[in-house]
Protein backbone atom coordinates (compact mmCIF):
# COMPACT_ATOMS: atom_id res chain seq x y z
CA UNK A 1 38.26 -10.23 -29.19
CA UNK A 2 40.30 -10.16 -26.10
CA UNK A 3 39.05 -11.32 -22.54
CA UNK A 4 39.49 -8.00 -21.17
CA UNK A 5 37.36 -6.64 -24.38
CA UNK A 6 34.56 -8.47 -23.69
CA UNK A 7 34.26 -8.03 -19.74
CA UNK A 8 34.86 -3.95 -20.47
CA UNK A 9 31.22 -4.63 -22.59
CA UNK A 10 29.41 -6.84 -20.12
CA UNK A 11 30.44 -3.88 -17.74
CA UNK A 12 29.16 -1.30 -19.98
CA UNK A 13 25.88 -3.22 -20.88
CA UNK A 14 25.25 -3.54 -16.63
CA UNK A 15 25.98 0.44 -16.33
CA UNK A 16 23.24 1.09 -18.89
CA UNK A 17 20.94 -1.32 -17.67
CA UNK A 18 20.87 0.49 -14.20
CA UNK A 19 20.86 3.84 -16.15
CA UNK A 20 17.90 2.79 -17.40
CA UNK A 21 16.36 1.65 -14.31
CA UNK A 22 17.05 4.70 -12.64
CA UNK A 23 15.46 6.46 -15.21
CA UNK A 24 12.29 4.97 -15.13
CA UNK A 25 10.74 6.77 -12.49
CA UNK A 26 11.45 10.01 -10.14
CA UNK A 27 14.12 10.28 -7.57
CA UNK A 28 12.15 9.63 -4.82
CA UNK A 29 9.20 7.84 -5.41
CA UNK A 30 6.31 9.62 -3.14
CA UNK A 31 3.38 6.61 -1.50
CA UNK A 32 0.97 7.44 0.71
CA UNK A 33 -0.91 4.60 2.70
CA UNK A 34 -2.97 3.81 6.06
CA UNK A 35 -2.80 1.50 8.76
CA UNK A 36 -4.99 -1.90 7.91
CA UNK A 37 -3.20 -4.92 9.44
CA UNK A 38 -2.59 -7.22 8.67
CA UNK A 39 -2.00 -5.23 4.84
CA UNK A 40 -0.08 -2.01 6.18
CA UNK A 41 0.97 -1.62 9.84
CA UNK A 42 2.86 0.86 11.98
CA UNK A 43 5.29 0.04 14.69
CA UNK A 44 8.18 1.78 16.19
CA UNK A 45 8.36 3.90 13.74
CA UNK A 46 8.85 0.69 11.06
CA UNK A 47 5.82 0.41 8.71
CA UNK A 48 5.09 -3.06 7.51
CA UNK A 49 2.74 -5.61 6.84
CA UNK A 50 1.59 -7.90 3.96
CA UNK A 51 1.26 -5.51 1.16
CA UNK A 52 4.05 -3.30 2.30
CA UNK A 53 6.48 -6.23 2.16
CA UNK A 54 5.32 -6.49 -1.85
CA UNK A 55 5.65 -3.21 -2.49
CA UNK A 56 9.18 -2.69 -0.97
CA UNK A 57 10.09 -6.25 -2.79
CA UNK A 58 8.80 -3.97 -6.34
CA UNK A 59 10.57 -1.27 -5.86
CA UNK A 60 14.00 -2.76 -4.38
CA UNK A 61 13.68 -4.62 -7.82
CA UNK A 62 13.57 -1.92 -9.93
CA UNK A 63 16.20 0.00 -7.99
CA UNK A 64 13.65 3.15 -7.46
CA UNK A 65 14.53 5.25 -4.08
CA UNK A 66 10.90 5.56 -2.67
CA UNK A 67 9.02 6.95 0.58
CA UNK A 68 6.38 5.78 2.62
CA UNK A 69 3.67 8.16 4.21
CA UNK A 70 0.98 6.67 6.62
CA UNK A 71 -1.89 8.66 7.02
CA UNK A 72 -5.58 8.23 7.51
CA UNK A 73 -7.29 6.38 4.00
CA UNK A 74 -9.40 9.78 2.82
CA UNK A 75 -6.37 12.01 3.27
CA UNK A 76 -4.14 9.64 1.37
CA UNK A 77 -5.99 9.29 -1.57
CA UNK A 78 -6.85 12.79 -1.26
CA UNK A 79 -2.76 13.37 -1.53
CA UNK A 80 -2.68 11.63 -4.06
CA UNK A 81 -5.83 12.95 -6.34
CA UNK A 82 -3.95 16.50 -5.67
CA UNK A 83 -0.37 15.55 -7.39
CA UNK A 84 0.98 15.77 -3.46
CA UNK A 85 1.89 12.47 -3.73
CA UNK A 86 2.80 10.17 -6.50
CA UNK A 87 -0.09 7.11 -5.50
CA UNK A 88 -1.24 4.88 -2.49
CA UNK A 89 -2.03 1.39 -1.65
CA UNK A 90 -3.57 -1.18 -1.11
CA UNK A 91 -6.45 -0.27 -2.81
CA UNK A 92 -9.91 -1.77 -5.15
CA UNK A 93 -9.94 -0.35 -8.07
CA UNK A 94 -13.30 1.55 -8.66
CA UNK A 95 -15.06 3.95 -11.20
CA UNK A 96 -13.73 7.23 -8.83
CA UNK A 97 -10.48 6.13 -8.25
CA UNK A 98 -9.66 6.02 -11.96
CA UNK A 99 -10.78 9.11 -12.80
CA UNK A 100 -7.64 10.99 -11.04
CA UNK A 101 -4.98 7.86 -11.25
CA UNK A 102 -4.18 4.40 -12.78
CA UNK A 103 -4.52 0.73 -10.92
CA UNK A 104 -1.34 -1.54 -11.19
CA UNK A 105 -1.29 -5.10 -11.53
CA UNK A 106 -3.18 -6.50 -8.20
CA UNK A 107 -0.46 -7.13 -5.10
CA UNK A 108 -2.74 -9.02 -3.39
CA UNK A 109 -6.51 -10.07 -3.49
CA UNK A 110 -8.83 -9.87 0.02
CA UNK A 111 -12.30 -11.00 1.12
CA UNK A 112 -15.14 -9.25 2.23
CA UNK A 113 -17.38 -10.86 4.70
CA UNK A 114 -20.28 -9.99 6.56
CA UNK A 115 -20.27 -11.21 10.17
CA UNK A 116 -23.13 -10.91 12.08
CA UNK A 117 -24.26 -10.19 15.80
CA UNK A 118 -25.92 -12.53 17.53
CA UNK A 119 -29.46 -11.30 16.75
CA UNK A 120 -28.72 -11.82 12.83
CA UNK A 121 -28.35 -15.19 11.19
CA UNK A 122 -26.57 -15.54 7.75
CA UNK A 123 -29.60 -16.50 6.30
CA UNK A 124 -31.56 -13.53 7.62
CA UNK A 125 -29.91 -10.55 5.53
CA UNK A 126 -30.79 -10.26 2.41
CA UNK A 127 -31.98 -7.69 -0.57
CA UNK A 128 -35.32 -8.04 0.21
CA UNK A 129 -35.31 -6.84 3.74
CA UNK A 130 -31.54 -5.30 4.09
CA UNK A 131 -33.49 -1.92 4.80
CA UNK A 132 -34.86 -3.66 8.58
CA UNK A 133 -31.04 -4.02 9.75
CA UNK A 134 -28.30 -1.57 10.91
CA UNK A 135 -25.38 -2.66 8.62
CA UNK A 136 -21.58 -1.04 8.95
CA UNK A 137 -18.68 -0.73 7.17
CA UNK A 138 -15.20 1.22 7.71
CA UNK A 139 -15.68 4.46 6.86
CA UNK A 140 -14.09 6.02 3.37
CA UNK A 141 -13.66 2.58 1.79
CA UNK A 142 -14.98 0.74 -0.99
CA UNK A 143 -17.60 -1.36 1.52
CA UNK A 144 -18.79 1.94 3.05
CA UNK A 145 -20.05 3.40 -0.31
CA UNK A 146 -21.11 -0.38 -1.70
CA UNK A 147 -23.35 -0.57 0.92
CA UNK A 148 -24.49 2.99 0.77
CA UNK A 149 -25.03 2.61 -2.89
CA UNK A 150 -27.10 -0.70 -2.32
CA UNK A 151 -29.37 1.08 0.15
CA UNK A 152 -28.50 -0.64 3.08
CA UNK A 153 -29.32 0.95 6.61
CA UNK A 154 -25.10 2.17 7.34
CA UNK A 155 -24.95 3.49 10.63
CA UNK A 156 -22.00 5.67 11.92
CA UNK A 157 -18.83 6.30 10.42
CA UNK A 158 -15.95 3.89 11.96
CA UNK A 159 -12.71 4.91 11.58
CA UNK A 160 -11.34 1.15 12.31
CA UNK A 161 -12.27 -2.40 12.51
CA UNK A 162 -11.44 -2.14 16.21
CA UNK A 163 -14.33 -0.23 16.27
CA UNK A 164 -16.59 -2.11 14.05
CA UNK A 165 -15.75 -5.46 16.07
CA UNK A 166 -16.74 -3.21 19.05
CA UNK A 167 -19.83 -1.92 17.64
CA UNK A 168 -20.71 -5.59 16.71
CA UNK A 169 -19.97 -6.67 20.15
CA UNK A 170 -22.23 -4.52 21.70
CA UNK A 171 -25.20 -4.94 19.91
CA UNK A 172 -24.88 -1.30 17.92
CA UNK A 173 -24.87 -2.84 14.45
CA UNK A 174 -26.55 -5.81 13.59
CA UNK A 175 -23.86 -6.84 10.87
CA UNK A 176 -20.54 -5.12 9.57
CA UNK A 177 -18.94 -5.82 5.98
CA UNK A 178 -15.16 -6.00 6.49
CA UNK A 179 -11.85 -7.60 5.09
CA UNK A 180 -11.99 -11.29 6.38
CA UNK A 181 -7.97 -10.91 7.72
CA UNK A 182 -8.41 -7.50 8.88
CA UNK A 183 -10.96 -9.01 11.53
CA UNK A 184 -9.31 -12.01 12.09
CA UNK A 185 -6.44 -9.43 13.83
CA UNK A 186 -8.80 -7.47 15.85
CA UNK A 187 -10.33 -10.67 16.83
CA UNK A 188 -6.96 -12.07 18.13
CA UNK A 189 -5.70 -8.81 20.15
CA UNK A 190 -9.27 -9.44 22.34
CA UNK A 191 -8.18 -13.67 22.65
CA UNK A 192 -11.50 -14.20 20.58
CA UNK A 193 -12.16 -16.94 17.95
CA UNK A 194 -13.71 -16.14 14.12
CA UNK A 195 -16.18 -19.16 15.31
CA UNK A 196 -17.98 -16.99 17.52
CA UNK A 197 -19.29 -15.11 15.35
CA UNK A 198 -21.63 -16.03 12.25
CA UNK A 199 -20.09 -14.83 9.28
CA UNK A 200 -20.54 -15.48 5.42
CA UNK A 201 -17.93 -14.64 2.40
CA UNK A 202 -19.35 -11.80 0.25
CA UNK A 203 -16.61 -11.60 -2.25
CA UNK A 204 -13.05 -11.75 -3.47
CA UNK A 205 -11.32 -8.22 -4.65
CA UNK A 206 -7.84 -7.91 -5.88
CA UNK A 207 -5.87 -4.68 -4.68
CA UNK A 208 -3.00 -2.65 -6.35
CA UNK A 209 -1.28 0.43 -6.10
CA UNK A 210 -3.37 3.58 -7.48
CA UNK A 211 -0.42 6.04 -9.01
CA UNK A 212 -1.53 9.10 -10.12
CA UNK A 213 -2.43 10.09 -13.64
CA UNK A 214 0.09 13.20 -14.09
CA UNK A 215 2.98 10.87 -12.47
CA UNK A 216 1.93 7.98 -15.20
CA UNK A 217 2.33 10.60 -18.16
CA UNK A 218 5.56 11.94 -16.90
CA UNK A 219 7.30 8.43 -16.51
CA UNK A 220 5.31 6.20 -18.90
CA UNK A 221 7.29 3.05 -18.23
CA UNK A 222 7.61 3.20 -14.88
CA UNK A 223 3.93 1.10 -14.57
CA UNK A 224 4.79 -1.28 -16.83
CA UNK A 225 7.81 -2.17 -15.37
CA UNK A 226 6.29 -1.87 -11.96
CA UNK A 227 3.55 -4.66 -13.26
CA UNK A 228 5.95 -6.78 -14.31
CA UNK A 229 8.01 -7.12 -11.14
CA UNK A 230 4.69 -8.12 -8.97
CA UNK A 231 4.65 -11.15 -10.12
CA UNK A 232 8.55 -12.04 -9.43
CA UNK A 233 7.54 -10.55 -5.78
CA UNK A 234 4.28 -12.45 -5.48
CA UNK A 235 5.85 -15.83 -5.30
């Protein structure tokens, strides 16, 4: 077989590959998100940020055209649960969630802490008398309805953990339940420390992309292949 012969093959063989690719998924691939630095932030018109990064690394590996949306958390997954857009991120995965769409492999995992105002110790929350304190949580998320579905007291419905660091700050709340790095930003922007306040790790949750159920059934390996290239981009 000639040299020319087998280079005309190799060339063939890296045309279907990226056929193949291509075809995995739509021609635009439709993701709706919010702004939660340090995970997704917006900037001159740039959105970026931790999870962002991974998700751009995914998809510039498996050569699929794709557009970001940023919009406030209930209205994306609210996009998404109505075929408007083709899934968000970052996201827990939870009972709800997986009724309308399908979790991929986690991006990224993220801590939830409680941090307390001054009037509330670490040790002094607990099951037994979480009904005596005013407890918050960003509104539309996973915390808000854990803590809601535990019977805490939740007060208010932030929009931001600006505004939960504020409400903590003046007394409004006695604790708030929020991502550990998400309050370590807020925290900086105001030239405070994490030390000043009291704060305890509640737990560790991984978070994915959701991608709607409708968009899974029409391209059925686009997920799997999507899976597999989070872990080339997670290194």
């Amino acid at each position: 077989m000639s040299q020319y012969i087998i280079k005309f093959m190799v060339l063939i063989l890296v045309l279907v590959s990226n056929l193949s690719m291509a075809s995995l998924g739509p021609k635009r691939l439709l993701l709706t998100t919010q702004e939660w630095p340090p995970y997704q932030t917006y900037s001159s018109d740039t959105i970026a940020g931790l999870a962002v990064t991974r998700v751009k690394c995914v998809l510039r590996q498996l050569e699929q055209p794709y557009q970001l949306t940023m919009t406030s958390w209930e209205n994306a997954q609210l996009k998404v649960q109505n075929n408007e857009q083709h899934g968000f991120f970052v996201a827990e995965q939870t009972p709800l969630r997986d009724k309308y769409a399908v979790f991929s492999k986690p991006l990224i995992n993220h801590h939830w802490y409680w941090y307390f105002s001054n009037s509330l110790s670490d040790t002094t929350l607990n099951e037994s008398n979480k009904k005596q304190w005013k407890v918050s949580a960003k509104f539309g998320t996973n915390k808000w309805f854990h803590l809601h579905n535990s019977e805490y007291e939740v007060v208010k419905k932030p929009r931001n953990v600006k505004t939960l660091l504020d409400m903590l700050m003046h007394n409004e709340v006695d604790a708030v339940l929020v991502d550990e790095l998400a309050m370590q930003v807020e925290l900086k922007k105001k030239g405070m420390l994490a030390s000043g306040f009291k704060s305890k790790e509640v737990a560790t949750k991984p978070l994915g992309v959701y991608f709607n159920k409708d968009f899974v059934s029409k391209y059925p390996d686009f997920l799997n292949e999507f899976n597999q290239s989070i872990s080339d981009c997670s290194k």
